[in-house]
N, C-alpha and C. Protein backbone atom coordinates (compact mmCIF):
# COMPACT_ATOMS: atom_id res chain seq x y z
N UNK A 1 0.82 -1.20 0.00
CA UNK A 1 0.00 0.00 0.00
C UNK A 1 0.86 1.25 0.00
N UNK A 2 2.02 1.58 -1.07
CA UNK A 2 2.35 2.73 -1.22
C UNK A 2 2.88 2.50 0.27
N UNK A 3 3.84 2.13 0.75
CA UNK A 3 4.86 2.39 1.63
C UNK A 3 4.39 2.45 3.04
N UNK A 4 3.14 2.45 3.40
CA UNK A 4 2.55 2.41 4.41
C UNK A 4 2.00 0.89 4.64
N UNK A 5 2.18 0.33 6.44
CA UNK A 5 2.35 -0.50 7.16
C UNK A 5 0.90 -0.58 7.69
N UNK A 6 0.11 -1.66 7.75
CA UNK A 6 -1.14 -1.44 8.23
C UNK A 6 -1.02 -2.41 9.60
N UNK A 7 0.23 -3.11 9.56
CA UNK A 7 0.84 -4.30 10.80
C UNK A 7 0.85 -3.45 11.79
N UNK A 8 0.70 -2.92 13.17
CA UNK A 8 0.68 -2.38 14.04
C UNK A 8 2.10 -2.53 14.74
N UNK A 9 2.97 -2.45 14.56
CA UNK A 9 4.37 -2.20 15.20
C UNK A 9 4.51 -1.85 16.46
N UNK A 10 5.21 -2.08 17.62
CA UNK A 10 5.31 -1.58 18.71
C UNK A 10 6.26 -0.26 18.79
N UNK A 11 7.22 -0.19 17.59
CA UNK A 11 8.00 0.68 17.35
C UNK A 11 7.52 1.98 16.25
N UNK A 12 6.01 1.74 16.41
CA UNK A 12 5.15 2.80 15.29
C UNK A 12 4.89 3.98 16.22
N UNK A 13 4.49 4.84 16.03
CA UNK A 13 3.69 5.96 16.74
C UNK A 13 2.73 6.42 16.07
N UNK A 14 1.73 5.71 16.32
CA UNK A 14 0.50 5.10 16.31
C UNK A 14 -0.49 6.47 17.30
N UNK A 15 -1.43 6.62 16.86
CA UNK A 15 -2.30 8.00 17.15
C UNK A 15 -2.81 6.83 18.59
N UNK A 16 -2.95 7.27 19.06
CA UNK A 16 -3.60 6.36 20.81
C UNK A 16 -4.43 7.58 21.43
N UNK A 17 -5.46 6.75 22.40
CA UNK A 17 -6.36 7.73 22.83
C UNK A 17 -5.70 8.46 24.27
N UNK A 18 -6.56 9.67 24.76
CA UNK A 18 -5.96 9.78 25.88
C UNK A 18 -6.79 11.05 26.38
N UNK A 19 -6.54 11.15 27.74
CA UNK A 19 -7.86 12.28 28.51
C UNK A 19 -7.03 13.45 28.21
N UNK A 20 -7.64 14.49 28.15
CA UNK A 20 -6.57 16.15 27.69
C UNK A 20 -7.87 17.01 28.09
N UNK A 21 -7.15 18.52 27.98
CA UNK A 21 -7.45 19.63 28.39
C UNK A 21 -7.74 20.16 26.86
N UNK A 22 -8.74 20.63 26.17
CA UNK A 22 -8.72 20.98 24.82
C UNK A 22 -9.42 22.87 24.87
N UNK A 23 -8.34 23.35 24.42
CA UNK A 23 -8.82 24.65 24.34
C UNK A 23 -9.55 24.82 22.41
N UNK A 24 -11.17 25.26 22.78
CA UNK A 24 -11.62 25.21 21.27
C UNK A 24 -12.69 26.47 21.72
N UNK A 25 -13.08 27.16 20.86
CA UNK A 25 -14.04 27.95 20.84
C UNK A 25 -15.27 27.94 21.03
N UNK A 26 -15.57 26.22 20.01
CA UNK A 26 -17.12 25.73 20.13
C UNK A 26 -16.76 24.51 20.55
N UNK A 27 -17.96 24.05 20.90
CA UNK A 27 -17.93 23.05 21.52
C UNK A 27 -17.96 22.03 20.48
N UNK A 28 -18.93 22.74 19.37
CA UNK A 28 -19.44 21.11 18.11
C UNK A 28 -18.05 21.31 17.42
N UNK A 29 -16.73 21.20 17.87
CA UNK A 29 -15.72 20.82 17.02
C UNK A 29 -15.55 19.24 16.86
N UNK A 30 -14.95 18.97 15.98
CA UNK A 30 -13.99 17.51 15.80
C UNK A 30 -13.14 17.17 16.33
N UNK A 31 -12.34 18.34 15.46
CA UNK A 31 -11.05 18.15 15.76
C UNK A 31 -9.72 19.35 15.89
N UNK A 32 -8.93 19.27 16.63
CA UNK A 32 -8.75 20.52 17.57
C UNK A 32 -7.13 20.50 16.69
N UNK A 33 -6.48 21.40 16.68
CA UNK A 33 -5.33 21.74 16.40
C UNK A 33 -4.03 21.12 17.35
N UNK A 34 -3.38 20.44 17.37
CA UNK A 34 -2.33 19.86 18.58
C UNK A 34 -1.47 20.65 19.57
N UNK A 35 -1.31 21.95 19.58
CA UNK A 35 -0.93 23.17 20.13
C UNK A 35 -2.69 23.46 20.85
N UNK A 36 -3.59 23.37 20.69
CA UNK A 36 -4.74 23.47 21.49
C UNK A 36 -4.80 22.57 22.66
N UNK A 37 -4.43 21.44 22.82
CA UNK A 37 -4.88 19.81 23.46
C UNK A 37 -3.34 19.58 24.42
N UNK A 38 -3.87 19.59 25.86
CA UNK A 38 -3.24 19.16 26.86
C UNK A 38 -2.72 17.79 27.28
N UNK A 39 -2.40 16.98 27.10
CA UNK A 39 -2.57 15.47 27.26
C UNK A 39 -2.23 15.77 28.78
N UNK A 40 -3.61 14.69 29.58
CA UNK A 40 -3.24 14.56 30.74
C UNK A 40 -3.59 13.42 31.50
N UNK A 41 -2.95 12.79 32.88
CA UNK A 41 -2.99 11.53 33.06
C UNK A 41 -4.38 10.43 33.37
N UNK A 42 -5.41 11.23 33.60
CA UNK A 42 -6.08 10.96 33.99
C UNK A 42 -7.94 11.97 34.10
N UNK A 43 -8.86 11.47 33.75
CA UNK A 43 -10.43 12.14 33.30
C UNK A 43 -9.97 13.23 34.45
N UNK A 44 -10.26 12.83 36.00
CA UNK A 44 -10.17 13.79 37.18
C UNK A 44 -9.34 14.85 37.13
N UNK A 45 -8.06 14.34 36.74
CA UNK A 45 -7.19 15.49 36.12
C UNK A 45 -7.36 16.79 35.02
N UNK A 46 -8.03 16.08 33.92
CA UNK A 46 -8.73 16.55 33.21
C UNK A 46 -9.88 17.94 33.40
N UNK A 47 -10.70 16.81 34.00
CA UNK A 47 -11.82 17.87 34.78
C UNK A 47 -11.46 18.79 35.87
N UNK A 48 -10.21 18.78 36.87
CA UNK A 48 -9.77 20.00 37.65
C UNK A 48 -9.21 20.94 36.85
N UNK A 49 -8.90 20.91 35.65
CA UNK A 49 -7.57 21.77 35.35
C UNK A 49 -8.92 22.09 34.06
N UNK A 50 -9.48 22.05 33.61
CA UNK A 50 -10.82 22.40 32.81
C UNK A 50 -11.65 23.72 33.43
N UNK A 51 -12.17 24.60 32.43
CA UNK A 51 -12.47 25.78 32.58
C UNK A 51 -13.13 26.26 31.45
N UNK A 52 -14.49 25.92 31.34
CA UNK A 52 -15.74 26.06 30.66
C UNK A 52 -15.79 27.12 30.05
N UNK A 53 -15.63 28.32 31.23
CA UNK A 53 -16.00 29.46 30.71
C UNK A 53 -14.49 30.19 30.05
N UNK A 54 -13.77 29.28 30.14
CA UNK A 54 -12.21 29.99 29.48
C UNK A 54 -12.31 29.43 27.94
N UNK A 55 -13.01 28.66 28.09
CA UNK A 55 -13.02 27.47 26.85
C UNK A 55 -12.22 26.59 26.96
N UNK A 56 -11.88 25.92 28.03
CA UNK A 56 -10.92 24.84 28.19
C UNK A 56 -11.99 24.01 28.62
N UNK A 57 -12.08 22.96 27.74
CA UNK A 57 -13.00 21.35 28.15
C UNK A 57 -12.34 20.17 28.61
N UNK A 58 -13.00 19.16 29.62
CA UNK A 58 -12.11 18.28 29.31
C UNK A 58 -12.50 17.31 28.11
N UNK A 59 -11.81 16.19 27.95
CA UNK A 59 -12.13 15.13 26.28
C UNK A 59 -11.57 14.74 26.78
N UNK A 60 -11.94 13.35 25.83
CA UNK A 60 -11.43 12.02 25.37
C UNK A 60 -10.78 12.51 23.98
N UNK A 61 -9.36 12.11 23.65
CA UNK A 61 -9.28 12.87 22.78
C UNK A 61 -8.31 11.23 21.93
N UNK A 62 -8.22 11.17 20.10
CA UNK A 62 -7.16 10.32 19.86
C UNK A 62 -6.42 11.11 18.30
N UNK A 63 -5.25 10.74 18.86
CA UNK A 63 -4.16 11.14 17.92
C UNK A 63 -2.91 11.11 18.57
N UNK A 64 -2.12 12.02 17.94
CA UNK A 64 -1.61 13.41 17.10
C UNK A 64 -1.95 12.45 15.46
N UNK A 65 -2.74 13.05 15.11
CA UNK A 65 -2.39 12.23 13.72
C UNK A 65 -2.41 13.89 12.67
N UNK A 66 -1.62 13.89 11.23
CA UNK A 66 -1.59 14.39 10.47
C UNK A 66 -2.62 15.00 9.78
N UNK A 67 -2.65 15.60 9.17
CA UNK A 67 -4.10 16.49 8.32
C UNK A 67 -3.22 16.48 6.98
N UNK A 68 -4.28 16.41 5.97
CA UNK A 68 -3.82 16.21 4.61
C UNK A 68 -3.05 17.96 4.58
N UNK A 69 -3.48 18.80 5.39
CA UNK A 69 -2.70 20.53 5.01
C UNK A 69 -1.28 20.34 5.86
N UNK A 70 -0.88 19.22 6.48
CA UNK A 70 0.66 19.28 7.34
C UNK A 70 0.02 19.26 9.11
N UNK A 71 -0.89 19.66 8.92
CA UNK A 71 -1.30 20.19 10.47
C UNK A 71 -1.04 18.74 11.54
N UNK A 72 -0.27 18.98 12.47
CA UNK A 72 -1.52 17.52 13.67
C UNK A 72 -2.46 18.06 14.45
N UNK A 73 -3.23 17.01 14.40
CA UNK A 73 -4.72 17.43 15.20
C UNK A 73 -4.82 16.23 15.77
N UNK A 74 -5.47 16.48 16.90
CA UNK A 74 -6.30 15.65 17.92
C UNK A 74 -8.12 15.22 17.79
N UNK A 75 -8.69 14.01 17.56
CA UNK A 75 -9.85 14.11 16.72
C UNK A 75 -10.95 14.18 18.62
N UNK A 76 -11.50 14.55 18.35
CA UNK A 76 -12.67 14.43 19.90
C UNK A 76 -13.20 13.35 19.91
N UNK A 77 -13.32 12.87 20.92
CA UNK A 77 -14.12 11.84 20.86
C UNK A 77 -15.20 11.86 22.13
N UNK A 78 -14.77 12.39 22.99
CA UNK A 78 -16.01 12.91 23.92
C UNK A 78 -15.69 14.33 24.72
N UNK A 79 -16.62 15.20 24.88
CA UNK A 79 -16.26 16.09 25.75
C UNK A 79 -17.02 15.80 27.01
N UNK A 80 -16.37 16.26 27.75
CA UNK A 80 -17.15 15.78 29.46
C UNK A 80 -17.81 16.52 30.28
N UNK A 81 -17.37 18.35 29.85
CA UNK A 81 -17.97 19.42 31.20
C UNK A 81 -18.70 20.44 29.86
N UNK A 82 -18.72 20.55 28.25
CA UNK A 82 -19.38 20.85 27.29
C UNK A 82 -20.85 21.41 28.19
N UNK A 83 -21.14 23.05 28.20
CA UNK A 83 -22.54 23.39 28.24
C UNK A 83 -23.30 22.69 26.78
């Protein structure tokens, strides 16, 4: 497939999920810019350091994966404190 590995490697870096701090404007985003998105250890963690009205949410978030424009982004997969 054009040089790309679909075998899962342990030595890949592989987009994986993970709880983060996502600074976005709206809430109905996707997917957030990687300079936006906090990775952090844990949901609770998440949700203390989260700030609604700053626009910081917490998520479920998976990546860093690439954007066809160069970008990495983080895709949402749940937000947790979202009005």
């Amino acid at each position: 497939m054009r040089g790309y590995s679909l075998d899962p490697h342990p030595s890949a870096n592989a987009a994986k999920e993970a709880f983060a701090v996502v600074m976005i404007p709206r809430v109905n985003r996707g997917r957030v810019p990687a300079n936006n998105v906090e990775i952090v250890s844990d949901l609770q963690v998440a949700m203390d350091q989260s700030s609604p009205d700053n626009h910081r949410y917490a998520a479920k978030v998976v990546g860093p994966a690439r954007s066809s424009e160069g970008v990495f982004l983080y895709y949402i997969l749940e937000l947790y404190n979202a009005k």
